[in-house]
Protein backbone atom coordinates (compact mmCIF):
# COMPACT_ATOMS: atom_id res chain seq x y z
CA UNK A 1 107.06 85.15 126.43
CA UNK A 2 103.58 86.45 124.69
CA UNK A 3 103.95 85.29 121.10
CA UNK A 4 100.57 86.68 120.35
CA UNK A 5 101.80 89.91 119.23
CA UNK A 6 103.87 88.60 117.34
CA UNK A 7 101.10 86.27 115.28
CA UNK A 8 98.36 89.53 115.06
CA UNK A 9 101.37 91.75 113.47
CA UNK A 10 102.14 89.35 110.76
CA UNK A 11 98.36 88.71 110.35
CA UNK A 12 98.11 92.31 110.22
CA UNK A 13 101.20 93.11 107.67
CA UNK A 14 99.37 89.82 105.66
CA UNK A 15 96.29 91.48 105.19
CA UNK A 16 97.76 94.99 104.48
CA UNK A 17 99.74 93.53 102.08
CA UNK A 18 96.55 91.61 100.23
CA UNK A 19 94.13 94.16 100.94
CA UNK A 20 96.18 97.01 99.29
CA UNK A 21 97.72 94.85 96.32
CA UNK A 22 94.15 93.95 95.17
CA UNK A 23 93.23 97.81 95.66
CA UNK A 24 92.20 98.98 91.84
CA UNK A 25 92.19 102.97 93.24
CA UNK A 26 93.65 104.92 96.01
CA UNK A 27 90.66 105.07 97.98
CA UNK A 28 90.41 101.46 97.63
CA UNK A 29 94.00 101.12 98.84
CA UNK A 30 92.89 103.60 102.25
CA UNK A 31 90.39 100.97 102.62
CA UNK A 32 92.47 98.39 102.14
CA UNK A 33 94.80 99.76 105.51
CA UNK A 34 91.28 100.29 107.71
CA UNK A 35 90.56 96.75 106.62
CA UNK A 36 94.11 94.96 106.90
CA UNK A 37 94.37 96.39 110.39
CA UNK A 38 91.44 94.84 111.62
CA UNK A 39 90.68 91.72 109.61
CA UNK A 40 92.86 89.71 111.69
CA UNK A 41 91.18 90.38 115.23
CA UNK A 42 87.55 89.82 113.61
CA UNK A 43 89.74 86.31 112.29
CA UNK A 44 90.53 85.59 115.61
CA UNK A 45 87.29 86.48 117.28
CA UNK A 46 85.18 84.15 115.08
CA UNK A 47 87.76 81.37 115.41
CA UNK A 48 87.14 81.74 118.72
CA UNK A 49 82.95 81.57 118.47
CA UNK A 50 83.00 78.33 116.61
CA UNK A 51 85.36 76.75 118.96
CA UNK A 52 82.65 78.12 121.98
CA UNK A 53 85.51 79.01 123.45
């Protein structure tokens, strides 16, 4: 079994959850759900470059 999905959806549902709690106005908060959806693949991706992997 492929447990990465599993890892980027709660990294994803993390960072929604941060990124639209710290949100002072709605527009903020939209931001906050453009942001929390891809915050953890630019994570993973730089993880990635300093392990020159």
């Amino acid at each position: 079994m492929d447990n990465g999905g599993a890892l980027y959806g709660l990294g994803v549902i993390g960072a929604l959850g941060y990124f639209i709690h710290t949100a002072p106005t709605f527009w903020l908060g939209v931001l906050g759900v453009v942001k929390g959806v891809f915050w953890p693949a630019v994570v993973v991706y730089k993880a990635l470059e300093v392990l020159k992997a």
